[in-house]
PDB file of N, CA and C in Angstrom:
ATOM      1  N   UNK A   1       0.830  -1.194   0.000  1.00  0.00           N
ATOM      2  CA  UNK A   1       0.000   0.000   0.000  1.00  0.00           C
ATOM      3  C   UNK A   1       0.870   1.250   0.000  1.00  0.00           C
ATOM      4  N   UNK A   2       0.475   2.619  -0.806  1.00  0.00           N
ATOM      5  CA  UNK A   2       1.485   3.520  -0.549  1.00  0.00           C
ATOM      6  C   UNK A   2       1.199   4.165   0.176  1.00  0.00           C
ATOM      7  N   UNK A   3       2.204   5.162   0.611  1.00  0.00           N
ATOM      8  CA  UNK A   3       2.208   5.748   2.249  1.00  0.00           C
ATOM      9  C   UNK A   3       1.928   7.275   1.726  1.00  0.00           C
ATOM     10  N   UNK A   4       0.311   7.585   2.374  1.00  0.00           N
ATOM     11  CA  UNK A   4      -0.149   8.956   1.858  1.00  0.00           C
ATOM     12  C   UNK A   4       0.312  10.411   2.646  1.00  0.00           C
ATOM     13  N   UNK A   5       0.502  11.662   2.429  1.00  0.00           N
ATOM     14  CA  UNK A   5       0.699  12.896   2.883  1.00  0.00           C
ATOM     15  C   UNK A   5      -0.129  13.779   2.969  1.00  0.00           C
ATOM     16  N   UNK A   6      -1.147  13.760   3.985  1.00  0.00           N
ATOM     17  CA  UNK A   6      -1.684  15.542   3.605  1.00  0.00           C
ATOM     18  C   UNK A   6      -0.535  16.742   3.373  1.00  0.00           C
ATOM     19  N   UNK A   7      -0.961  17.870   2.644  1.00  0.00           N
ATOM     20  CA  UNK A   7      -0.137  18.807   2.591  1.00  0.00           C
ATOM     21  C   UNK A   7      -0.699  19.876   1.379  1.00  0.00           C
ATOM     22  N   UNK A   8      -0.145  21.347   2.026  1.00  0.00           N
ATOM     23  CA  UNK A   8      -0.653  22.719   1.605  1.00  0.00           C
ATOM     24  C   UNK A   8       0.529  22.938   0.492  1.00  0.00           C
ATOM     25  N   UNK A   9       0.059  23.067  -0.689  1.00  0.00           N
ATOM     26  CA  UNK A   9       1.065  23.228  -1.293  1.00  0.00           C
ATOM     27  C   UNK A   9       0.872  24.784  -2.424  1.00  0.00           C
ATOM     28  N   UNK A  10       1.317  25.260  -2.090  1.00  0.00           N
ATOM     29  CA  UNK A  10       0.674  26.836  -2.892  1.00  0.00           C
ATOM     30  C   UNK A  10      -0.683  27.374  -2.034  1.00  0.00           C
ATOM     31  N   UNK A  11      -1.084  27.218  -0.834  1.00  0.00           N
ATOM     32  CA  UNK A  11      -2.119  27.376  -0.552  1.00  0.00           C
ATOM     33  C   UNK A  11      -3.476  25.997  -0.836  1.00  0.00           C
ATOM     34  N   UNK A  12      -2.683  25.358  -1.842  1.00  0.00           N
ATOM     35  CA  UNK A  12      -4.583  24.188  -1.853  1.00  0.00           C
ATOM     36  C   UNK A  12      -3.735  23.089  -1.264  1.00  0.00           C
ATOM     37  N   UNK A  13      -4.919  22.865  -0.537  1.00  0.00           N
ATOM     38  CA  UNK A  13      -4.443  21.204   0.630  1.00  0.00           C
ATOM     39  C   UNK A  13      -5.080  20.362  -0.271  1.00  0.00           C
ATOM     40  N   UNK A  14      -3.673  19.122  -1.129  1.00  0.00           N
ATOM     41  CA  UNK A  14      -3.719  18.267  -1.517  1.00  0.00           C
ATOM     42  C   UNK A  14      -3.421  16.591  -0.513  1.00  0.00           C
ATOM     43  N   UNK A  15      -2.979  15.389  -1.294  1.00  0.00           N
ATOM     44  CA  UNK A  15      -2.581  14.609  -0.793  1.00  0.00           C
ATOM     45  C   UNK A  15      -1.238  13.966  -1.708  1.00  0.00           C
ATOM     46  N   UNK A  16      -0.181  13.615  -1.018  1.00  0.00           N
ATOM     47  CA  UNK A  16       1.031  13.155  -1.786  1.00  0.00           C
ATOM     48  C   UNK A  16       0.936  11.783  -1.252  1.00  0.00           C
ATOM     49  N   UNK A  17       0.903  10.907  -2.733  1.00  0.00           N
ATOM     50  CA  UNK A  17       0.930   9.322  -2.276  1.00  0.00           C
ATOM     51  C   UNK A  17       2.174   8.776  -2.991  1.00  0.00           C
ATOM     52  N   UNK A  18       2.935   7.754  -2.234  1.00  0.00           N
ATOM     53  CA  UNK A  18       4.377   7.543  -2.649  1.00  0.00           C
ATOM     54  C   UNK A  18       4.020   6.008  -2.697  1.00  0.00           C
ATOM     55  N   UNK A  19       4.397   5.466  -3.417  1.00  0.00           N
ATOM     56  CA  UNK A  19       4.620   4.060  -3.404  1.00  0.00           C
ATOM     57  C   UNK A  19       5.887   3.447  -4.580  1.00  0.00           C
ATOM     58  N   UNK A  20       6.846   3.613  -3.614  1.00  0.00           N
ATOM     59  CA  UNK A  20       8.233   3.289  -3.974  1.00  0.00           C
ATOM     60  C   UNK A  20       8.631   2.113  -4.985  1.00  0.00           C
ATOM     61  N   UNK A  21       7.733   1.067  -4.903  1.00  0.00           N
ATOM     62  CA  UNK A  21       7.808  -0.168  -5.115  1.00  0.00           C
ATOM     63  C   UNK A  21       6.823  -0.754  -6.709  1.00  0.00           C
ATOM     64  N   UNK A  22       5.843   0.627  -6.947  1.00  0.00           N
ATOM     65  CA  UNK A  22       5.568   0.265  -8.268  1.00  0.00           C
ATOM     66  C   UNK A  22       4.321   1.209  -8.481  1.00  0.00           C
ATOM     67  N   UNK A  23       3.354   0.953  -9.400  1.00  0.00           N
ATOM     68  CA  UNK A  23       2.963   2.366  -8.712  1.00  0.00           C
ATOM     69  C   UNK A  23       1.424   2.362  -8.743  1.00  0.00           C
ATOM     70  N   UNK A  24       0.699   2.905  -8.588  1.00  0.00           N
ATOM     71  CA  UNK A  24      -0.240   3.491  -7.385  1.00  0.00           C
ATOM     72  C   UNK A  24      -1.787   3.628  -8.201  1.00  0.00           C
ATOM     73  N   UNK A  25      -2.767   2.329  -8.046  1.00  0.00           N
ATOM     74  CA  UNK A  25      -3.899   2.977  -9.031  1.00  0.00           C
ATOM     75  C   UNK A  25      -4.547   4.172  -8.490  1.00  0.00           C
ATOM     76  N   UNK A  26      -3.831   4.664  -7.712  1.00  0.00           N
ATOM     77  CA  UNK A  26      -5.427   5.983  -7.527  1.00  0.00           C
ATOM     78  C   UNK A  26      -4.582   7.107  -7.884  1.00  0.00           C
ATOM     79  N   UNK A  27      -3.142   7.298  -8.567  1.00  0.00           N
ATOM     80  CA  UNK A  27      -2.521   7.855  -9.033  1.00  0.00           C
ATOM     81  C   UNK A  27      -2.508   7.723 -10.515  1.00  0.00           C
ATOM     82  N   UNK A  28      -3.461   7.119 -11.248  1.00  0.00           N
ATOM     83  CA  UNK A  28      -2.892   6.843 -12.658  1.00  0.00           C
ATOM     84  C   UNK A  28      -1.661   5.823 -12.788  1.00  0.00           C
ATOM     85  N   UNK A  29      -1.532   5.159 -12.181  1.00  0.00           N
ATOM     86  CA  UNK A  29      -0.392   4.406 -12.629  1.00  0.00           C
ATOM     87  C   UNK A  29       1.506   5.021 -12.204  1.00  0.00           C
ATOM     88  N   UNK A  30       1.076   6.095 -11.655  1.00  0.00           N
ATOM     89  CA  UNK A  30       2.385   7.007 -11.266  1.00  0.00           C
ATOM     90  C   UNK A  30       2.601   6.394  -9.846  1.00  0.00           C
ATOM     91  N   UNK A  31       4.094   6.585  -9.690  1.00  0.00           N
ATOM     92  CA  UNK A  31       4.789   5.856  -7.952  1.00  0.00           C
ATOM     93  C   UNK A  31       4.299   7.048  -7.349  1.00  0.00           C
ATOM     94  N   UNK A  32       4.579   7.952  -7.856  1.00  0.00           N
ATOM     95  CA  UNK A  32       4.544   9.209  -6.887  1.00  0.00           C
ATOM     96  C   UNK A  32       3.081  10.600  -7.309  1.00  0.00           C
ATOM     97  N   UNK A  33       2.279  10.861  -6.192  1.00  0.00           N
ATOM     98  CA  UNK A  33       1.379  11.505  -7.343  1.00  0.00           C
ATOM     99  C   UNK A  33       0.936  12.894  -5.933  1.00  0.00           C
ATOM    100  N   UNK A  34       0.329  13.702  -6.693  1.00  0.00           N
ATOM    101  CA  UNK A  34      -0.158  14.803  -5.923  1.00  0.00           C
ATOM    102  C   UNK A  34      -1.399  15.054  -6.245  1.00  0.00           C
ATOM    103  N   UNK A  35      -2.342  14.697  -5.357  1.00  0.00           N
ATOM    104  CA  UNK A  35      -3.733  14.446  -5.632  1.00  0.00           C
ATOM    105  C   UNK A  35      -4.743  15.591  -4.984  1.00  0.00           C
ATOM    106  N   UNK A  36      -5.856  16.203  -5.664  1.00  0.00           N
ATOM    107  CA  UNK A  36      -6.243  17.313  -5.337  1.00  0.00           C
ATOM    108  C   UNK A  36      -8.037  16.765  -5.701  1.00  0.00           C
ATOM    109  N   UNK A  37      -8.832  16.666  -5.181  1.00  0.00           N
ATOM    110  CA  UNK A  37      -9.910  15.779  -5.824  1.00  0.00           C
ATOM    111  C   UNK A  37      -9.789  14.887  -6.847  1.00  0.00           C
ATOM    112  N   UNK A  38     -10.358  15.266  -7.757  1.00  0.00           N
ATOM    113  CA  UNK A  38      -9.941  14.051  -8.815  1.00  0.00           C
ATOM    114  C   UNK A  38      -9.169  14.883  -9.639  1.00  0.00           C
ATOM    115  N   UNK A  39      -8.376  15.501  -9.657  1.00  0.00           N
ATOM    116  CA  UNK A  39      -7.354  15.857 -10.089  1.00  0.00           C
ATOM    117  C   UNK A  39      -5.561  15.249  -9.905  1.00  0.00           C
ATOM    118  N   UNK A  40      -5.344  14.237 -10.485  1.00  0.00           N
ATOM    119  CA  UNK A  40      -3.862  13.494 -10.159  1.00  0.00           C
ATOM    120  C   UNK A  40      -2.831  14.302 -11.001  1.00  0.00           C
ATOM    121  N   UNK A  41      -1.813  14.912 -10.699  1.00  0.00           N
ATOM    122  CA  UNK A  41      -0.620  15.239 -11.197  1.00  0.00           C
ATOM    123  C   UNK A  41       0.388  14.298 -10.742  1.00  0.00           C
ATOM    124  N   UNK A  42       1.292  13.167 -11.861  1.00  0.00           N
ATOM    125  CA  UNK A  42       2.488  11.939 -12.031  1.00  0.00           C
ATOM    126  C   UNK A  42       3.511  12.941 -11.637  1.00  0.00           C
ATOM    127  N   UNK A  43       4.366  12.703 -10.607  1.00  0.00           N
ATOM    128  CA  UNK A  43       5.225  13.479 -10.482  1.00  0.00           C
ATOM    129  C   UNK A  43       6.777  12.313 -10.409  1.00  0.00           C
ATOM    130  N   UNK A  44       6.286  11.474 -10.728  1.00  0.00           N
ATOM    131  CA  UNK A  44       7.170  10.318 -10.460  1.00  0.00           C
ATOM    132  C   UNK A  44       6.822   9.056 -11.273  1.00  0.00           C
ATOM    133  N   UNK A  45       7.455   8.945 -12.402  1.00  0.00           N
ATOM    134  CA  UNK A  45       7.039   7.569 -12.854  1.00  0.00           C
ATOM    135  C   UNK A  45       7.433   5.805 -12.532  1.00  0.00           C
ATOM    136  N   UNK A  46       6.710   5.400 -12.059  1.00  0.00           N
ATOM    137  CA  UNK A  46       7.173   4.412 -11.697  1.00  0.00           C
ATOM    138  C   UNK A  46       8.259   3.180 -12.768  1.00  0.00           C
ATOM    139  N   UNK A  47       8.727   3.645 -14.122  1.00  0.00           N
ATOM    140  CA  UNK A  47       9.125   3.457 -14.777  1.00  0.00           C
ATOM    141  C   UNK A  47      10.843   3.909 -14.484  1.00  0.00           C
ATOM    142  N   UNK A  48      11.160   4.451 -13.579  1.00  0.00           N
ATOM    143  CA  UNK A  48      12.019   5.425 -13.189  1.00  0.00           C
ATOM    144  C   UNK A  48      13.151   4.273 -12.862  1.00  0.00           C
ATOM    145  N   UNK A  49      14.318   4.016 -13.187  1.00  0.00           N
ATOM    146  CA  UNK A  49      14.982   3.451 -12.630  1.00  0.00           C
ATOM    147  C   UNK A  49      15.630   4.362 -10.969  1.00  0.00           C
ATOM    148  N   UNK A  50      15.321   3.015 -10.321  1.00  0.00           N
ATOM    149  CA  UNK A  50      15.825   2.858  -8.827  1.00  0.00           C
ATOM    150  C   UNK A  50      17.531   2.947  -8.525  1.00  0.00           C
ATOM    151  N   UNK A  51      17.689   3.757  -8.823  1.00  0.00           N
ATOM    152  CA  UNK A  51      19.477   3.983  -8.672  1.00  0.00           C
ATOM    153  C   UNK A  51      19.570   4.746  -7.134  1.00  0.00           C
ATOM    154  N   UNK A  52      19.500   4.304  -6.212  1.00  0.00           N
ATOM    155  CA  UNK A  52      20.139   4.867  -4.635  1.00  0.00           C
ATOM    156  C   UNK A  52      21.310   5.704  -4.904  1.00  0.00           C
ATOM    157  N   UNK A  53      21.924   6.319  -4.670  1.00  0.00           N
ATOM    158  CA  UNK A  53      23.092   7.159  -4.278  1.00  0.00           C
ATOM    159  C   UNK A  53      22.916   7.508  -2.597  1.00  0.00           C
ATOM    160  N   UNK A  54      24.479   6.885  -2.672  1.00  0.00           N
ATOM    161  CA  UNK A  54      24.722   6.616  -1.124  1.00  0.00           C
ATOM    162  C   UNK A  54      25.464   8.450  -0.348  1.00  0.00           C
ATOM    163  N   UNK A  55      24.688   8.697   0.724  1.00  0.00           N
ATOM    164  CA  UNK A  55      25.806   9.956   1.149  1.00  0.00           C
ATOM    165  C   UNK A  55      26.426   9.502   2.223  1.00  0.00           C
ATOM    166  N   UNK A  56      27.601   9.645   1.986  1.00  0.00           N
ATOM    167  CA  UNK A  56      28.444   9.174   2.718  1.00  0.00           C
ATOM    168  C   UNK A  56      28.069  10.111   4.109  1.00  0.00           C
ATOM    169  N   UNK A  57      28.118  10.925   4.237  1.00  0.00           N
ATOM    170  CA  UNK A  57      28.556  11.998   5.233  1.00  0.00           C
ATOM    171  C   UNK A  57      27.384  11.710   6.622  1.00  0.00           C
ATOM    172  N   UNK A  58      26.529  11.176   5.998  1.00  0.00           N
ATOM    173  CA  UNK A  58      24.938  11.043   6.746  1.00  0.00           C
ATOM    174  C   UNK A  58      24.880   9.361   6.926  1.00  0.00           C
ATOM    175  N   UNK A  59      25.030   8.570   5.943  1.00  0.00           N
ATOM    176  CA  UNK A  59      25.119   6.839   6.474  1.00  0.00           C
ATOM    177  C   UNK A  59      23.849   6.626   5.393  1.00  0.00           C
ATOM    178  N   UNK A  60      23.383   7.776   4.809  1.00  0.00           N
ATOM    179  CA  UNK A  60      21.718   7.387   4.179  1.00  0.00           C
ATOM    180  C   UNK A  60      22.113   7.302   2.792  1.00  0.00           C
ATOM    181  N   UNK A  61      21.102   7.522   2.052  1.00  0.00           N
ATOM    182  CA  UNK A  61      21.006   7.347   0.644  1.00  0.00           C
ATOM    183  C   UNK A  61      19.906   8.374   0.046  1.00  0.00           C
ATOM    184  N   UNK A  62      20.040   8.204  -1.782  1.00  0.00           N
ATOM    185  CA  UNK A  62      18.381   9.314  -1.988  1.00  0.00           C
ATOM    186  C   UNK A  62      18.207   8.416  -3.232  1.00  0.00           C
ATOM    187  N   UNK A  63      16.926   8.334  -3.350  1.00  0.00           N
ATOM    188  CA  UNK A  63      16.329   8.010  -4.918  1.00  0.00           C
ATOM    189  C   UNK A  63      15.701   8.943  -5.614  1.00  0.00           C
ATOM    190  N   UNK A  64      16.314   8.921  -6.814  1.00  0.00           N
ATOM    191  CA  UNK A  64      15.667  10.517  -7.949  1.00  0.00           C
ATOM    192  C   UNK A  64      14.578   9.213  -8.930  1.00  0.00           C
ATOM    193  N   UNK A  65      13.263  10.106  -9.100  1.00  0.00           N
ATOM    194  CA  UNK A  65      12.211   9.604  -9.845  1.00  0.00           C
ATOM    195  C   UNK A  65      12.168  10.972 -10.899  1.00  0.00           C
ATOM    196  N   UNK A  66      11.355  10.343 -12.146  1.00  0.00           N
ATOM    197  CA  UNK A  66      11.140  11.556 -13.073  1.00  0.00           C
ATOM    198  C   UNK A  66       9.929  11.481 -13.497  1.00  0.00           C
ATOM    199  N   UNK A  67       8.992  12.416 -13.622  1.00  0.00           N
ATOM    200  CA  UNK A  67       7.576  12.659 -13.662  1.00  0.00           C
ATOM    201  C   UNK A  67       6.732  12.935 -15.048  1.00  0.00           C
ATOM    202  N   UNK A  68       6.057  13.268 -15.217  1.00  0.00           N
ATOM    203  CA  UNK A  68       5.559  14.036 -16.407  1.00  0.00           C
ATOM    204  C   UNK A  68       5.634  15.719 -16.533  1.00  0.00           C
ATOM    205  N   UNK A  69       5.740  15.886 -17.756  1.00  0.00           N
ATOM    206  CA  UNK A  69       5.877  17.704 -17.907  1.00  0.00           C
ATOM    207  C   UNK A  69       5.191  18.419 -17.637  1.00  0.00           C
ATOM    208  N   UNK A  70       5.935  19.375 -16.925  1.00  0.00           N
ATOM    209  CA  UNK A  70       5.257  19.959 -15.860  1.00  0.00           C
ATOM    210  C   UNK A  70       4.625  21.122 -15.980  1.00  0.00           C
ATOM    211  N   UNK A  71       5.212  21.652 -17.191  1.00  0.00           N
ATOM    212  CA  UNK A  71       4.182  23.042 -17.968  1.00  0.00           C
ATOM    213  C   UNK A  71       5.087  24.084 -17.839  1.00  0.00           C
ATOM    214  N   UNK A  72       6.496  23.818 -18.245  1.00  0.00           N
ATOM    215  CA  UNK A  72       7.500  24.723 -18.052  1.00  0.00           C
ATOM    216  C   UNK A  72       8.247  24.282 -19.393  1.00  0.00           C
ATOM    217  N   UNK A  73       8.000  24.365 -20.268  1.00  0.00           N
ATOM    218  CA  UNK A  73       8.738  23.906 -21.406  1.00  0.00           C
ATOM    219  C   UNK A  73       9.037  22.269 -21.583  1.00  0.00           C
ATOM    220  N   UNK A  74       9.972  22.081 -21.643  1.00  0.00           N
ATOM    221  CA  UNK A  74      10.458  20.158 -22.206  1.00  0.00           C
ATOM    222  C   UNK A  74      10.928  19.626 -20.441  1.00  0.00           C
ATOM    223  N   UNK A  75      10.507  20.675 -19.238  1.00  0.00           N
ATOM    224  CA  UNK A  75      10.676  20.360 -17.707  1.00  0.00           C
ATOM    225  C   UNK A  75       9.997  19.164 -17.256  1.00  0.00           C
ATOM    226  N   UNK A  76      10.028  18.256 -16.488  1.00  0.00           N
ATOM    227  CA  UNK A  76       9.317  17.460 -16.178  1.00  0.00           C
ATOM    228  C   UNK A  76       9.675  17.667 -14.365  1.00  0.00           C
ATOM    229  N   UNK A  77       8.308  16.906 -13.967  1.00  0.00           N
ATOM    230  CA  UNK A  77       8.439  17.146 -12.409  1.00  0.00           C
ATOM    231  C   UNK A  77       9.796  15.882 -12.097  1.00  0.00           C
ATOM    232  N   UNK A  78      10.473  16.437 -10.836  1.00  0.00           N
ATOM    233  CA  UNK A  78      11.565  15.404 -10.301  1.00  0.00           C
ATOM    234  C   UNK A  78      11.234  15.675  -8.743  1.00  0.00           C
ATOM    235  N   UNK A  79      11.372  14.451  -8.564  1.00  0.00           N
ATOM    236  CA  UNK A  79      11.131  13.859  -7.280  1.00  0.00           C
ATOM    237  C   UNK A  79      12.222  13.243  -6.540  1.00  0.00           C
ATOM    238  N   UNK A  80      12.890  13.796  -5.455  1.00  0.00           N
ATOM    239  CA  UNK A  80      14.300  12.692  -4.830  1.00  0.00           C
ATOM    240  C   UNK A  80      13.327  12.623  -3.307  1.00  0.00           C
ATOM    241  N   UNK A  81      13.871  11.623  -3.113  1.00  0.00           N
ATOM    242  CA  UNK A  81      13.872  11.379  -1.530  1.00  0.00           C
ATOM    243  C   UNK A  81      14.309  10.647  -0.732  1.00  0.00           C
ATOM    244  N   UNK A  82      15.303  11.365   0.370  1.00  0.00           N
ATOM    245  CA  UNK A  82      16.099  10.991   1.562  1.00  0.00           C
ATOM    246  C   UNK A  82      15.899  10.396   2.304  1.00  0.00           C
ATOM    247  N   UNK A  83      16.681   9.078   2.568  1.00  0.00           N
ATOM    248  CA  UNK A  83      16.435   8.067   3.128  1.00  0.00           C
ATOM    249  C   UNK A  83      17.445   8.539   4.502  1.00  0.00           C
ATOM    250  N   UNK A  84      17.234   8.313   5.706  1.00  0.00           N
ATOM    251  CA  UNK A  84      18.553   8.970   6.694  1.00  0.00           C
ATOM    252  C   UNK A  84      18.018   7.798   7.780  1.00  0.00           C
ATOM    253  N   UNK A  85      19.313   7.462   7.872  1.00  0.00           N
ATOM    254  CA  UNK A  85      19.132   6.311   9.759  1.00  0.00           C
ATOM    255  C   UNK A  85      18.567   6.841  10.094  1.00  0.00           C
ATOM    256  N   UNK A  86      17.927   5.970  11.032  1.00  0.00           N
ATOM    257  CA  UNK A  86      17.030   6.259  12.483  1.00  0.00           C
ATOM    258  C   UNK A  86      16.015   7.165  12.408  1.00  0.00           C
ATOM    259  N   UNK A  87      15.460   7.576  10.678  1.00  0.00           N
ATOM    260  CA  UNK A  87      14.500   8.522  10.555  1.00  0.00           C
ATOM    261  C   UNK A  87      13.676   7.504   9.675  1.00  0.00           C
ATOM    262  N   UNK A  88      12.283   7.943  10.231  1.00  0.00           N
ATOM    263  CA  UNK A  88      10.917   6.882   9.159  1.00  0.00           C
ATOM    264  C   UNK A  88      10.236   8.250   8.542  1.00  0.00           C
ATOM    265  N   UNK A  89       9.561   7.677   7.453  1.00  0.00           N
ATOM    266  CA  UNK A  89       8.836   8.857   6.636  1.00  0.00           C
ATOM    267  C   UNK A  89       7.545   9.213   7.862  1.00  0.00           C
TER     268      UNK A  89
END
């Protein structure tokens, strides 16, 4: 199941649903999505190769996802997120 977020983002309280592992029907098919009624924006395709990069300095790691275009020219949304010991989402 993916692990959901309330959150204010520009002022409208959406929901951010992450599901790391493949991706998400109430997202369209996206790992990562920002959901506003029935409005879904893919900000993360689950198509994304899973490449970790390790930081040394911290003991953690981050995974970069890539989304659909985002309405900024040939931009697409990007998504990383920090994995750090002893911290849970």
């Amino acid at each position: 199941n993916p692990w959901k977020s309330v959150a204010n983002v520009s002022g409208v309280l959406g929901i951010f649903s992450f599901n790391l592992c493949g991706s998400d029907p109430e997202c369209d098919g996206s790992s990562i999505c920002w959901k506003n009624g029935s409005e879904s924006i893919n900000i993360a395709n689950p198509l994304s190769t899973l490449s970790p990069v390790l930081n040394e300095q911290t003991g953690g790691f981050s995974i970069n996802f890539t989304g659909v275009a985002c309405g900024r020219g040939s931009d697409s949304w990007s998504t990383t997120i920090q994995f750090k010991c002893g911290v849970s989402l």
